[in-house]
C-alpha atoms as a PDB file:
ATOM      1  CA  UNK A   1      16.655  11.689   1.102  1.00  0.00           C
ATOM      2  CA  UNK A   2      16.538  11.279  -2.673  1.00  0.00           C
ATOM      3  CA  UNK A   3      14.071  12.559  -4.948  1.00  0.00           C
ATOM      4  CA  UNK A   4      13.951   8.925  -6.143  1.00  0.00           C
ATOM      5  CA  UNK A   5      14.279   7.465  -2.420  1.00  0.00           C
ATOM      6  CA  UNK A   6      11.290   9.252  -1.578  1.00  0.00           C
ATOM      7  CA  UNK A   7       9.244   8.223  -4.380  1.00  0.00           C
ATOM      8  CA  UNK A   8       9.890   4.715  -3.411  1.00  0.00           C
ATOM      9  CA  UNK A   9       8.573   5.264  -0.111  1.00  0.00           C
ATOM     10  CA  UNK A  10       5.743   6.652  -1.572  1.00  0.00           C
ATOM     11  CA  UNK A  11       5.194   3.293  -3.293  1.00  0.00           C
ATOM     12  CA  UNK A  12       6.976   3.883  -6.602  1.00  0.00           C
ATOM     13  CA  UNK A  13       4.363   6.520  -8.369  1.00  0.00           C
ATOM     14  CA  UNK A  14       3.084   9.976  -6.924  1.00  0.00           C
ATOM     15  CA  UNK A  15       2.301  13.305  -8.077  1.00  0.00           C
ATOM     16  CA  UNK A  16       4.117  16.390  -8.208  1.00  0.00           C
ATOM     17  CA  UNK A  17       2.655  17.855  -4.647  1.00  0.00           C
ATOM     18  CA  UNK A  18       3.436  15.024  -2.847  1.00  0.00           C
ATOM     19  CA  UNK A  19       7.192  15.203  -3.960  1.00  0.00           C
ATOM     20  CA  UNK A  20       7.203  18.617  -3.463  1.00  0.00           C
ATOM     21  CA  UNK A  21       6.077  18.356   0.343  1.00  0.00           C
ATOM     22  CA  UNK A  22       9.815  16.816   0.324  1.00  0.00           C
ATOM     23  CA  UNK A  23      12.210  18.492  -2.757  1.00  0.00           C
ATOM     24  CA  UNK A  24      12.364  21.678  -4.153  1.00  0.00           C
ATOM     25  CA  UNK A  25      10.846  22.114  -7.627  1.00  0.00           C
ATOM     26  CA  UNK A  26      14.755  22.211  -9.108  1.00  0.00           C
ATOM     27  CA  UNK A  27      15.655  19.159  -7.123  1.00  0.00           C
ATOM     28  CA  UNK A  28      12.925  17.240  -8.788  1.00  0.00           C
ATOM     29  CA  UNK A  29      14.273  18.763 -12.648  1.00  0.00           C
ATOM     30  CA  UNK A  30      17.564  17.501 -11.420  1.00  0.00           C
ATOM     31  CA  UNK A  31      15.848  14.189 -10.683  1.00  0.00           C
ATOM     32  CA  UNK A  32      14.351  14.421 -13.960  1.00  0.00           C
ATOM     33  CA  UNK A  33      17.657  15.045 -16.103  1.00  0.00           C
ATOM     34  CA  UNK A  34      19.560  12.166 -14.245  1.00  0.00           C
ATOM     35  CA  UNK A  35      16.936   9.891 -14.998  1.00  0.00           C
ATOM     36  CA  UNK A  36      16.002   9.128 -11.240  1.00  0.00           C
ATOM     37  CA  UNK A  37      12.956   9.629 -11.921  1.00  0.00           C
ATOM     38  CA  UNK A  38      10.500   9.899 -14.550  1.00  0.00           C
ATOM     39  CA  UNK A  39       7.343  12.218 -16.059  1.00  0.00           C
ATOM     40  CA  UNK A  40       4.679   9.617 -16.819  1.00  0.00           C
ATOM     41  CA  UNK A  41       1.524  11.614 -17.036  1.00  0.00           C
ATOM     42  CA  UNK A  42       0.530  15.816 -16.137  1.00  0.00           C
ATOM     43  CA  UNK A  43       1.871  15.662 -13.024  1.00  0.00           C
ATOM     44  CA  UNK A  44       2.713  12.479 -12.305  1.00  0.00           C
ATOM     45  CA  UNK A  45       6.089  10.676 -11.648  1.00  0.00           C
ATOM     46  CA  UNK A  46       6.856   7.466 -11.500  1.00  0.00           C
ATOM     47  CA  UNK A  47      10.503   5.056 -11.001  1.00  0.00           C
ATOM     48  CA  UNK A  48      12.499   4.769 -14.182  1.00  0.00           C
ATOM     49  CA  UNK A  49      11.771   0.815 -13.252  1.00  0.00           C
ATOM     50  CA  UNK A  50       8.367   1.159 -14.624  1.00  0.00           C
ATOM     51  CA  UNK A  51       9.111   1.969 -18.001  1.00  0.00           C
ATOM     52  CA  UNK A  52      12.105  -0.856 -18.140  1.00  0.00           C
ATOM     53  CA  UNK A  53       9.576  -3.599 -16.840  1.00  0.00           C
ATOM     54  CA  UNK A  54       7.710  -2.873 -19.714  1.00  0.00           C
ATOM     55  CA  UNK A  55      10.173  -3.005 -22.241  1.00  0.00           C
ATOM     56  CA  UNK A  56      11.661  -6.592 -21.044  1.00  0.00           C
ATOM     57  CA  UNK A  57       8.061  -7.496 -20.732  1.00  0.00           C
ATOM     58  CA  UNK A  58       7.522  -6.769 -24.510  1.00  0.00           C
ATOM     59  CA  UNK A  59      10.652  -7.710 -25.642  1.00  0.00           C
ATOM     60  CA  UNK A  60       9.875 -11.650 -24.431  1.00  0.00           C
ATOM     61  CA  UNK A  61       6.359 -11.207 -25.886  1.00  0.00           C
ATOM     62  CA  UNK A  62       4.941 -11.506 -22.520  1.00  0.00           C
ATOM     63  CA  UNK A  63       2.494  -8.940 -20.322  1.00  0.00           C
ATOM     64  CA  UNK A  64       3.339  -7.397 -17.397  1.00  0.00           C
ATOM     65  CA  UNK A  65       1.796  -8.886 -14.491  1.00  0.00           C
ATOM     66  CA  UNK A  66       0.961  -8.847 -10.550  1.00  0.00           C
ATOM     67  CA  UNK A  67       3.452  -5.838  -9.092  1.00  0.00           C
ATOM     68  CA  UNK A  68       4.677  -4.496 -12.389  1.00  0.00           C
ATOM     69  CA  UNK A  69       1.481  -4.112 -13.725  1.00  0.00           C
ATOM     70  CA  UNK A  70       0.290  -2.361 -10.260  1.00  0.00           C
ATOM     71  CA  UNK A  71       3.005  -0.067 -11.126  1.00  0.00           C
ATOM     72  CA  UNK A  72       2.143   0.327 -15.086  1.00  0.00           C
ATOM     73  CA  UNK A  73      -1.331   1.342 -14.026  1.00  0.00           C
ATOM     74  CA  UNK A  74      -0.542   3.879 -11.663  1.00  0.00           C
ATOM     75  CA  UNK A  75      -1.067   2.640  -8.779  1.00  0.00           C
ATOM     76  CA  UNK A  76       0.892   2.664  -5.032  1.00  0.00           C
ATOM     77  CA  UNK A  77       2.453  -0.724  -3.695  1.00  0.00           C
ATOM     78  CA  UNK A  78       4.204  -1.043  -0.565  1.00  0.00           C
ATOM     79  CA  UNK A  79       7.132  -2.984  -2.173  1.00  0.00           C
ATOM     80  CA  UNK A  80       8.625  -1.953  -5.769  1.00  0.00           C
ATOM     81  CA  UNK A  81       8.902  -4.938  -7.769  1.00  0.00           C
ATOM     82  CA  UNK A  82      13.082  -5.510  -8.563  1.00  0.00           C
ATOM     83  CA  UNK A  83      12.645  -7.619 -11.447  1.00  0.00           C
ATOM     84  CA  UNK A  84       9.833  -7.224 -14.008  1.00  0.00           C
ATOM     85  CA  UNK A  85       7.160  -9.454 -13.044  1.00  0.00           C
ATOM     86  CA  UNK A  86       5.728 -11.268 -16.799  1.00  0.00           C
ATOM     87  CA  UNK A  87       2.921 -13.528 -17.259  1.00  0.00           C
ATOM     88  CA  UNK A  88       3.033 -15.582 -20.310  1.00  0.00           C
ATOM     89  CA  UNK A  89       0.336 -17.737 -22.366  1.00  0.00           C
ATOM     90  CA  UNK A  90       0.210 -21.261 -20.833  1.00  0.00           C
ATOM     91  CA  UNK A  91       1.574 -22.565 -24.073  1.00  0.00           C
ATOM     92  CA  UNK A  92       4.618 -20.407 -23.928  1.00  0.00           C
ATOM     93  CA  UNK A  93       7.917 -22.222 -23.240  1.00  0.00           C
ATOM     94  CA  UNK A  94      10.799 -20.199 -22.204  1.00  0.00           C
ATOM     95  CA  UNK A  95      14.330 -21.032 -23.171  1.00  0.00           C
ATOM     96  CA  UNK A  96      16.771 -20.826 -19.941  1.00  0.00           C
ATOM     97  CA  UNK A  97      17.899 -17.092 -21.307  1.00  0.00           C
ATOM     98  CA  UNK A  98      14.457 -15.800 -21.259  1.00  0.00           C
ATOM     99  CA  UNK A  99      13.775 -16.553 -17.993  1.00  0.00           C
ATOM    100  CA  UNK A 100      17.114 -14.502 -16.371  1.00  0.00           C
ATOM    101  CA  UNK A 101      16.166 -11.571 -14.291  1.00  0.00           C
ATOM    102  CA  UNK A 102      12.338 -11.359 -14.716  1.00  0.00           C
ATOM    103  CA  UNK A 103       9.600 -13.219 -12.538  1.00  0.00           C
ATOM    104  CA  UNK A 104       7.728 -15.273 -14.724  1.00  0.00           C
ATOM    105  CA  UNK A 105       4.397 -16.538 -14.459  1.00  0.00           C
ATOM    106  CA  UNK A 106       1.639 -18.192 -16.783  1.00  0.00           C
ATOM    107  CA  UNK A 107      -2.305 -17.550 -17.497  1.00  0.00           C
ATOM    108  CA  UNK A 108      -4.630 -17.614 -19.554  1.00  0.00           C
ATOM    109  CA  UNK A 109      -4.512 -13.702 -21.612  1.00  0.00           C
ATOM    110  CA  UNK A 110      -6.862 -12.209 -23.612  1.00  0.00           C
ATOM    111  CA  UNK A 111      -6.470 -10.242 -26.331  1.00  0.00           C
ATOM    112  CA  UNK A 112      -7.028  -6.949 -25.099  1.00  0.00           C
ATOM    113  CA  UNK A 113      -3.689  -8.027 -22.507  1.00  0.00           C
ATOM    114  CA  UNK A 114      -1.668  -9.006 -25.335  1.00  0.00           C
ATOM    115  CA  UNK A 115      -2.422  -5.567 -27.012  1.00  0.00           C
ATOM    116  CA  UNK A 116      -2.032  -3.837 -23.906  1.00  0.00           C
ATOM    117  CA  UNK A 117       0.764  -5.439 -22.812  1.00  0.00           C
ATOM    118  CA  UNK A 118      -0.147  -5.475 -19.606  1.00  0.00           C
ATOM    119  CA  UNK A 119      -2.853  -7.449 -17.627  1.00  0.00           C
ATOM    120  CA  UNK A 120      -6.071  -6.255 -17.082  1.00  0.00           C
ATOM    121  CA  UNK A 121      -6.397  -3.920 -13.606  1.00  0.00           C
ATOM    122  CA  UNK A 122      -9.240  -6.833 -12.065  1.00  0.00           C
ATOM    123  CA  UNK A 123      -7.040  -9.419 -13.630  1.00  0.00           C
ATOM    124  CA  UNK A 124      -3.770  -7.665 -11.962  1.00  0.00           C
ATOM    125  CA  UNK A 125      -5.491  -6.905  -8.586  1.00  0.00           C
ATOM    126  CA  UNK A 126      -6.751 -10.297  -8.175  1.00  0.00           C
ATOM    127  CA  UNK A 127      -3.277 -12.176  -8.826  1.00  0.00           C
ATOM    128  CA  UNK A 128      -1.499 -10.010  -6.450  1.00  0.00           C
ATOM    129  CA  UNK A 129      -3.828 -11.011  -4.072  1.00  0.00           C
ATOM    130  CA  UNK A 130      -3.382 -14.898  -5.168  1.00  0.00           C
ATOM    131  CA  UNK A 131       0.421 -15.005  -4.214  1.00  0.00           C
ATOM    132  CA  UNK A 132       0.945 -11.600  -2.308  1.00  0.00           C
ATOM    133  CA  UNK A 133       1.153 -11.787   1.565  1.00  0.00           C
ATOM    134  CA  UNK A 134      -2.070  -9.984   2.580  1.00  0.00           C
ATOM    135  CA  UNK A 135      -0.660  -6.546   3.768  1.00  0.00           C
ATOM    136  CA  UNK A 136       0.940  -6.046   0.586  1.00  0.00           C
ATOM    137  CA  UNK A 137      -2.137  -7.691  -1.863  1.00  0.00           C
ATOM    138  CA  UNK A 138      -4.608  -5.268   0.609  1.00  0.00           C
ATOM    139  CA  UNK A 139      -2.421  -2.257  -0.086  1.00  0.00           C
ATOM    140  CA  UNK A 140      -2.287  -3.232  -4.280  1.00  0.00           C
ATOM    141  CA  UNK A 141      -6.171  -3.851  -3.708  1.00  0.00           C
ATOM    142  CA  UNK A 142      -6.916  -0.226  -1.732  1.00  0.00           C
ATOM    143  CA  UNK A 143      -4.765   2.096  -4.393  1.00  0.00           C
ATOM    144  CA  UNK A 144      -6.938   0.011  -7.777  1.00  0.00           C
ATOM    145  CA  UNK A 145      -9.902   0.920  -5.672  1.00  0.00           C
ATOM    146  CA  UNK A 146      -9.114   4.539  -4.697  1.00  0.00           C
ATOM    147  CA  UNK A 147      -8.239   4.999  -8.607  1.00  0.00           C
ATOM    148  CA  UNK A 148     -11.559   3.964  -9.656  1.00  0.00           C
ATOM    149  CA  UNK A 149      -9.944   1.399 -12.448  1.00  0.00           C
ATOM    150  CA  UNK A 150     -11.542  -1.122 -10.174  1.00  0.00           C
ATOM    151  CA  UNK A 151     -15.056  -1.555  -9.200  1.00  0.00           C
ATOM    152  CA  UNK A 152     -15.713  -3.047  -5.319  1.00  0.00           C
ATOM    153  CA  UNK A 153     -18.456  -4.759  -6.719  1.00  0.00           C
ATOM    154  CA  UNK A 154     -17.031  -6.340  -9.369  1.00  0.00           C
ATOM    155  CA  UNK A 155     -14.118  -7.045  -7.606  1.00  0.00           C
ATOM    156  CA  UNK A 156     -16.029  -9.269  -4.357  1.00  0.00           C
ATOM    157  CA  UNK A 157     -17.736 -10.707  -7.260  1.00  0.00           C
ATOM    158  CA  UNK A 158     -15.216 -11.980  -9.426  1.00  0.00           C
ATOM    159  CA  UNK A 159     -13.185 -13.279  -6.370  1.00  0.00           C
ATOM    160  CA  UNK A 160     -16.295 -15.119  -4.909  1.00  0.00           C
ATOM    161  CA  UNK A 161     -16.010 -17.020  -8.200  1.00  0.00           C
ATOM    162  CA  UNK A 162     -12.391 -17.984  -8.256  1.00  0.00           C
ATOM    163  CA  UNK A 163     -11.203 -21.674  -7.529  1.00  0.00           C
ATOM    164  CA  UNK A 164      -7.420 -23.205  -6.900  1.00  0.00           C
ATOM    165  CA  UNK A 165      -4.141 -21.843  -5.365  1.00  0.00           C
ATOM    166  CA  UNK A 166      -4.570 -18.284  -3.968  1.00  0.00           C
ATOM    167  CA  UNK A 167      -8.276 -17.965  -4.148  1.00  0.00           C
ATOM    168  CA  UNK A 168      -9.259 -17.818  -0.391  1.00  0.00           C
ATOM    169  CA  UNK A 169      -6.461 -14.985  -0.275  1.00  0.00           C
ATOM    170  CA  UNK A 170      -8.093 -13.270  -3.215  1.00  0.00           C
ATOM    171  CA  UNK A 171     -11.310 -13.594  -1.404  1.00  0.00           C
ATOM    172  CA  UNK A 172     -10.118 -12.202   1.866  1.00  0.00           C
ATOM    173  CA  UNK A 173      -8.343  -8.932   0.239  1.00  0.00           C
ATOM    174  CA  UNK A 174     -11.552  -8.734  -2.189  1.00  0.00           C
ATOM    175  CA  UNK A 175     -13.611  -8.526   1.718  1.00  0.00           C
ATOM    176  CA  UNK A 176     -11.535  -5.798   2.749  1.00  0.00           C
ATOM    177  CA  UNK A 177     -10.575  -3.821  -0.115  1.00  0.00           C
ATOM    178  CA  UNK A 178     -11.480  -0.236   0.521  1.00  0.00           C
ATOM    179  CA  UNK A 179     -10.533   2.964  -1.288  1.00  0.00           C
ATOM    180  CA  UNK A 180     -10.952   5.293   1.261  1.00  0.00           C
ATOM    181  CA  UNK A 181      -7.096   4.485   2.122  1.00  0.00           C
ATOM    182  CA  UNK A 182      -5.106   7.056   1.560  1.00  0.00           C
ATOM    183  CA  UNK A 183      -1.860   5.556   0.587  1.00  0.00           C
ATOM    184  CA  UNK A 184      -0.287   2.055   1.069  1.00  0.00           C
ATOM    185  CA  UNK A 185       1.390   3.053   4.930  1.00  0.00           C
ATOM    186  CA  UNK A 186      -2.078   3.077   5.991  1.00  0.00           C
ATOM    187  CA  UNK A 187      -3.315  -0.042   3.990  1.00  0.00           C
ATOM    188  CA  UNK A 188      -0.167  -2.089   5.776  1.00  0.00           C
ATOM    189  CA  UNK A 189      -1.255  -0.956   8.948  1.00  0.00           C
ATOM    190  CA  UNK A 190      -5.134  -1.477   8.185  1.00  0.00           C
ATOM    191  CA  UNK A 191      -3.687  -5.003   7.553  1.00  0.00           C
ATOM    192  CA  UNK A 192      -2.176  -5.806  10.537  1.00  0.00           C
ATOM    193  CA  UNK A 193      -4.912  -4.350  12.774  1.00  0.00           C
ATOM    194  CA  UNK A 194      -7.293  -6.994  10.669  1.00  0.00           C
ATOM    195  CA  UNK A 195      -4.834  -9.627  11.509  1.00  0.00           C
ATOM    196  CA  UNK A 196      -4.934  -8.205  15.112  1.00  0.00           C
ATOM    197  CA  UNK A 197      -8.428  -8.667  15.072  1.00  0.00           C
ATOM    198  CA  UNK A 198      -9.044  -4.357  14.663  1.00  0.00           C
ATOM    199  CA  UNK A 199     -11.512  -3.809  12.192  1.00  0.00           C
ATOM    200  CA  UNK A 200     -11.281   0.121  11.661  1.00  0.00           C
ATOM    201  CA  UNK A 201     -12.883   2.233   9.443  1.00  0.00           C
ATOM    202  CA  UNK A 202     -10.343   4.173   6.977  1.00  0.00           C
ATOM    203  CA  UNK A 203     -10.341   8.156   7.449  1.00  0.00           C
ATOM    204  CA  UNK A 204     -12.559   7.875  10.039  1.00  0.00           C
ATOM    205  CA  UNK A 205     -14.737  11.615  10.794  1.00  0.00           C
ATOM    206  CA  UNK A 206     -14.048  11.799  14.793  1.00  0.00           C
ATOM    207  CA  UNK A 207     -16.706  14.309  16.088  1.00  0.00           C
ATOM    208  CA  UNK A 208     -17.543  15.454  19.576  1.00  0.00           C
ATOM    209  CA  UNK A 209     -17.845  18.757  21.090  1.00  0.00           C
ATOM    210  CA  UNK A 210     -15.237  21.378  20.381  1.00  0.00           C
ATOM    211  CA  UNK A 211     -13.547  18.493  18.007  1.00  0.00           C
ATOM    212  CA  UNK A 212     -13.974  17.576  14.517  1.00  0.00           C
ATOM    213  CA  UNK A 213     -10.571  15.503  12.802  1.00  0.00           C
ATOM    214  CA  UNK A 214     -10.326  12.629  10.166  1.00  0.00           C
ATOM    215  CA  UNK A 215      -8.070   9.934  11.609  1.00  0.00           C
ATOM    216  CA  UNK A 216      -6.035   7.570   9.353  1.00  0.00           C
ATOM    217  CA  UNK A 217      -8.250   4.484  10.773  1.00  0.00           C
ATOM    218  CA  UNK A 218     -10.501   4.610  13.891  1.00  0.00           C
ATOM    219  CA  UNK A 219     -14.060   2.645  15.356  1.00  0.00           C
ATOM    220  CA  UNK A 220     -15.855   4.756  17.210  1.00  0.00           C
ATOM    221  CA  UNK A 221     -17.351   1.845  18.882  1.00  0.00           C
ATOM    222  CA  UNK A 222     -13.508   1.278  20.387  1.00  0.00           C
ATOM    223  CA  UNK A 223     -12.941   4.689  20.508  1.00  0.00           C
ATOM    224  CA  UNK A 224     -10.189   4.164  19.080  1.00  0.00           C
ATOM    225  CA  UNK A 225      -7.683   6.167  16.568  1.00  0.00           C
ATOM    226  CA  UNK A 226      -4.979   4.414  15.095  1.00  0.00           C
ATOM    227  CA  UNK A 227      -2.685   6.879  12.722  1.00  0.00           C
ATOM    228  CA  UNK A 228      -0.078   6.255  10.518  1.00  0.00           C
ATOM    229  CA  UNK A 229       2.575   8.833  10.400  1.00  0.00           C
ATOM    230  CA  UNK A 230       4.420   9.053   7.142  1.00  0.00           C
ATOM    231  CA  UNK A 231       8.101   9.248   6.510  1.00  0.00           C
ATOM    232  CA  UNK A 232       7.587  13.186   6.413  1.00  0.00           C
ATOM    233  CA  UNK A 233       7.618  15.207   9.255  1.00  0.00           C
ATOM    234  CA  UNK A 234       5.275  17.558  10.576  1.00  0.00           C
ATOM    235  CA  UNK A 235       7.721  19.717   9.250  1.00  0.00           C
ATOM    236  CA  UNK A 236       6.777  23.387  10.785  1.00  0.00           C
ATOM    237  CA  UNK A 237       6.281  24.345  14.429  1.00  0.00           C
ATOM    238  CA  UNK A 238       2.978  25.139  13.682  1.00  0.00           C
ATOM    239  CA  UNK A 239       2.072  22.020  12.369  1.00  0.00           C
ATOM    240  CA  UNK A 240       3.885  20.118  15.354  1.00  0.00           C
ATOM    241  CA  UNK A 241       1.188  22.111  17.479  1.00  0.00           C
ATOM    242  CA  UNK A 242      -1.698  21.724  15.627  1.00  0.00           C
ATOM    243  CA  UNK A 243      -1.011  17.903  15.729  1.00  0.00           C
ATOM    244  CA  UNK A 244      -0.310  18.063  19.951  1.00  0.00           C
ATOM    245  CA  UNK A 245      -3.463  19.649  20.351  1.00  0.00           C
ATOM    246  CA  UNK A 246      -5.135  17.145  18.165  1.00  0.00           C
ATOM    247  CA  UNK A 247      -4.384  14.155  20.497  1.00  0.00           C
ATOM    248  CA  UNK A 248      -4.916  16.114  23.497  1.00  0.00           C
ATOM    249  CA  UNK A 249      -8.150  16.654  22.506  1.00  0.00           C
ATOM    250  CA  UNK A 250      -8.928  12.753  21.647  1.00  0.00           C
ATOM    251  CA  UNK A 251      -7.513  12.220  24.811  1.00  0.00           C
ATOM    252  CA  UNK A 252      -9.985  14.563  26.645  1.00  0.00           C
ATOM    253  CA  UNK A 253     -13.026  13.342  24.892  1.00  0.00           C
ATOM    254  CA  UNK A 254     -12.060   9.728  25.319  1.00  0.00           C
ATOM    255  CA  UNK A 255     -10.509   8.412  22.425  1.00  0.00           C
ATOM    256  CA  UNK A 256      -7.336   6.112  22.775  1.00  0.00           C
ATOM    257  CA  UNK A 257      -4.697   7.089  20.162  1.00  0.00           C
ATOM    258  CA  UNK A 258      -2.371   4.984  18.946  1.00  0.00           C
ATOM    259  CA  UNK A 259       0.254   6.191  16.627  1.00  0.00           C
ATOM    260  CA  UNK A 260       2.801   4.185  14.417  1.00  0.00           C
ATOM    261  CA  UNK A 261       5.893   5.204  12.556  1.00  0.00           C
ATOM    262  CA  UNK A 262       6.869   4.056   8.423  1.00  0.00           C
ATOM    263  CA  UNK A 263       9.643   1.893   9.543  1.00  0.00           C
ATOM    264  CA  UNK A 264       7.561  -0.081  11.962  1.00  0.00           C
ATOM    265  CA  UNK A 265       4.568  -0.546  10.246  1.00  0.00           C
ATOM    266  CA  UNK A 266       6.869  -1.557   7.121  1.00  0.00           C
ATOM    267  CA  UNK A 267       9.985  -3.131   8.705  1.00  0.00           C
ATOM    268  CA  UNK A 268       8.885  -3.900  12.273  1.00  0.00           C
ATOM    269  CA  UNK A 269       5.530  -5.461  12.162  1.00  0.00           C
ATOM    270  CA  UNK A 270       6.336  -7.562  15.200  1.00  0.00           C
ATOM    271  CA  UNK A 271       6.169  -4.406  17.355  1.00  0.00           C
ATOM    272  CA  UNK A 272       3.632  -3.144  15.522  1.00  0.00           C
ATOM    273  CA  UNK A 273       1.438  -6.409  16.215  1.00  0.00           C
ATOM    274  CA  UNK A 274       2.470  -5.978  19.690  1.00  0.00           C
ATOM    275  CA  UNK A 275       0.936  -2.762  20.410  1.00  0.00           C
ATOM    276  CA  UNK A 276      -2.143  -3.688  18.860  1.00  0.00           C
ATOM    277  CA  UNK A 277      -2.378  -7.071  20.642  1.00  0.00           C
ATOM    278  CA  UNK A 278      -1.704  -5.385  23.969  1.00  0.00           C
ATOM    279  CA  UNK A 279      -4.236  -2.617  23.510  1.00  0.00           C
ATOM    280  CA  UNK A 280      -7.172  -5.117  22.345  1.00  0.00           C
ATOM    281  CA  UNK A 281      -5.577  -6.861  25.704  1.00  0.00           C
ATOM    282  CA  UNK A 282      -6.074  -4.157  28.066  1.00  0.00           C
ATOM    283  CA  UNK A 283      -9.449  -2.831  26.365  1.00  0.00           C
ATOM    284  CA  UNK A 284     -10.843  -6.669  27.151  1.00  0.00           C
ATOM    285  CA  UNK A 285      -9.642  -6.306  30.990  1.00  0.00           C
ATOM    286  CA  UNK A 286      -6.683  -8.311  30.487  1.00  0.00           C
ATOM    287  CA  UNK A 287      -2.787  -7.848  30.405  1.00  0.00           C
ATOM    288  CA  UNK A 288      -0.435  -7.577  27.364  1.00  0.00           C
ATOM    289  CA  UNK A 289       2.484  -9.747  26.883  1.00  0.00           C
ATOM    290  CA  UNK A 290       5.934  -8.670  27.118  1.00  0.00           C
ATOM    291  CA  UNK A 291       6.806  -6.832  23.995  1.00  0.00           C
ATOM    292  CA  UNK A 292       9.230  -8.103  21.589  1.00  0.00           C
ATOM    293  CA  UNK A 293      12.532  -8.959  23.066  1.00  0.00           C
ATOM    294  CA  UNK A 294      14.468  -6.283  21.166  1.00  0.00           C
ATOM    295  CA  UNK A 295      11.895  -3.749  21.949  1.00  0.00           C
ATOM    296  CA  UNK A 296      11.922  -3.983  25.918  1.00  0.00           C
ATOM    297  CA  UNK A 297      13.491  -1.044  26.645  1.00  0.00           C
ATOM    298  CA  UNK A 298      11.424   1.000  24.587  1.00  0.00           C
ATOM    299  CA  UNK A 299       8.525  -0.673  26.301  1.00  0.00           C
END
């Protein structure tokens, strides 16, 4: 996988450890000198996309806006944006050329966004979570949180106020917005298990006798773990082991475990859905439905 591949997956921005979990420090240089990637802070690395947005986003004397701004403030998404997203003033009319290859959209912007050039992070949180579908507004939502440019408070409050298209979304994400997850894999699946009808508590302290592990989401009234296991491996024997004993151990005290891959929390949510609709099934004394058709055999 790609220095720049993996950074995607990541959800378009990450820091220098969590590449290097993956590449070799003179894989990422190399990444660096081909322009795969690029150095946006001390330690910090973004997609060569997020610098681009921002110059097409200037050049039409618009703001980036919604994903691109996500991106632009640092923050993880579960889907990097293609095309620049743009938000012009409501006045603004765009000749036919302006509008190729950027998403536009129109608001009213202050004029700290017009200096900026970007929208606000409440203003950008709360208009992915207007038009986003809910996994990926929660996951936009989670990563402002967790990097304390948005307030919770604030946030609940400002969304409590809004009125017309999108603002019963906004209000939902606003509900469960929490920064406590860790990266947008686990927001995605956080999503679904709300969806599901699992509300779980991100990184989750599981403690009983002899056992003391933070889980990715969990309810101890459930007892129930739910883990989201990343596009990296384990990658060492020893770490393979420490993570066997780990569920043997939830298993002994009780705890059911259910544990989900990248690709099917982002790419096969139907299974996904599945499993969590048949557990919450069997937990409530009833049966599950047959999975998926194209999943039988692995059911």
């Amino acid at each position: 996988m790609s220095v720049a591949l993996t950074l995607t997956r990541l959800g378009g921005c990450a820091r220098a450890k969590e590449l290097r979990r993956r590449h070799s420090g003179r894989a990422l240089a190399k990444a660096l000198r081909n322009g795969e990637v690029i150095k946006v802070g001390r330690g910090r690395y973004a997609l060569p996309a997020t610098a681009e947005h921002r110059r097409i986003a200037h050049a039409r004397t618009g703001v980036l806006s919604h994903l691109s701004a996500a991106q632009d403030h640092g923050w993880k998404v579960k889907n990097v944006p293609e095309r620049p997203q743009v938000t012009f003033p409501r006045t603004r009319r765009l000749r036919s050329g302006q509008r190729e290859g950027i998403d536009p959209h129109w608001a009213d912007l202050d004029g700290a966004e017009r200096v900026a050039g970007v929208t606000s992070p409440l203003r950008t949180v709360l208009d992915c979570a207007r038009t986003l579908p809910f996994d990926e507004a929660l996951a936009v939502a989670d990563s402002a949180l967790r990097s304390g440019k948005v307030d919770v408070v604030e946030l609940r409050a400002t969304a409590a106020g809004l009125q017309g298209k999108g603002a019963g979304a906004a209000r939902r994400v606003a509900e469960h917005a929490d920064g406590r997850a860790a990266n947008p894999l686990e927001s995605v699946l956080r999503a679904l298990c709300i969806e599901e009808g699992l509300l779980l508590t991100p990184q989750l302290e599981v403690a009983d006798p002899g056992l003391f592990a933070k889980v990715d989401l969990g309810s101890e009234e459930l007892r129930l773990i739910v883990e989201a296991e990343g596009y990296e491996t384990h990658g060492t024997r020893k770490g393979l082991r420490r993570d066997c004993q780990r569920h043997s151990l939830f298993a002994i005290w009780g705890w059911a475990s259910l544990r989900f891959s990248f690709e099917d929390v982002m790419f096969e949510q139907d299974w996904s859905r599945w499993v969590l609709r048949s557990w919450l099934a069997m937990h409530s004394g009833g049966v599950p439905a047959s999975p998926p058709n194209r999943f039988r055999d692995a059911a």
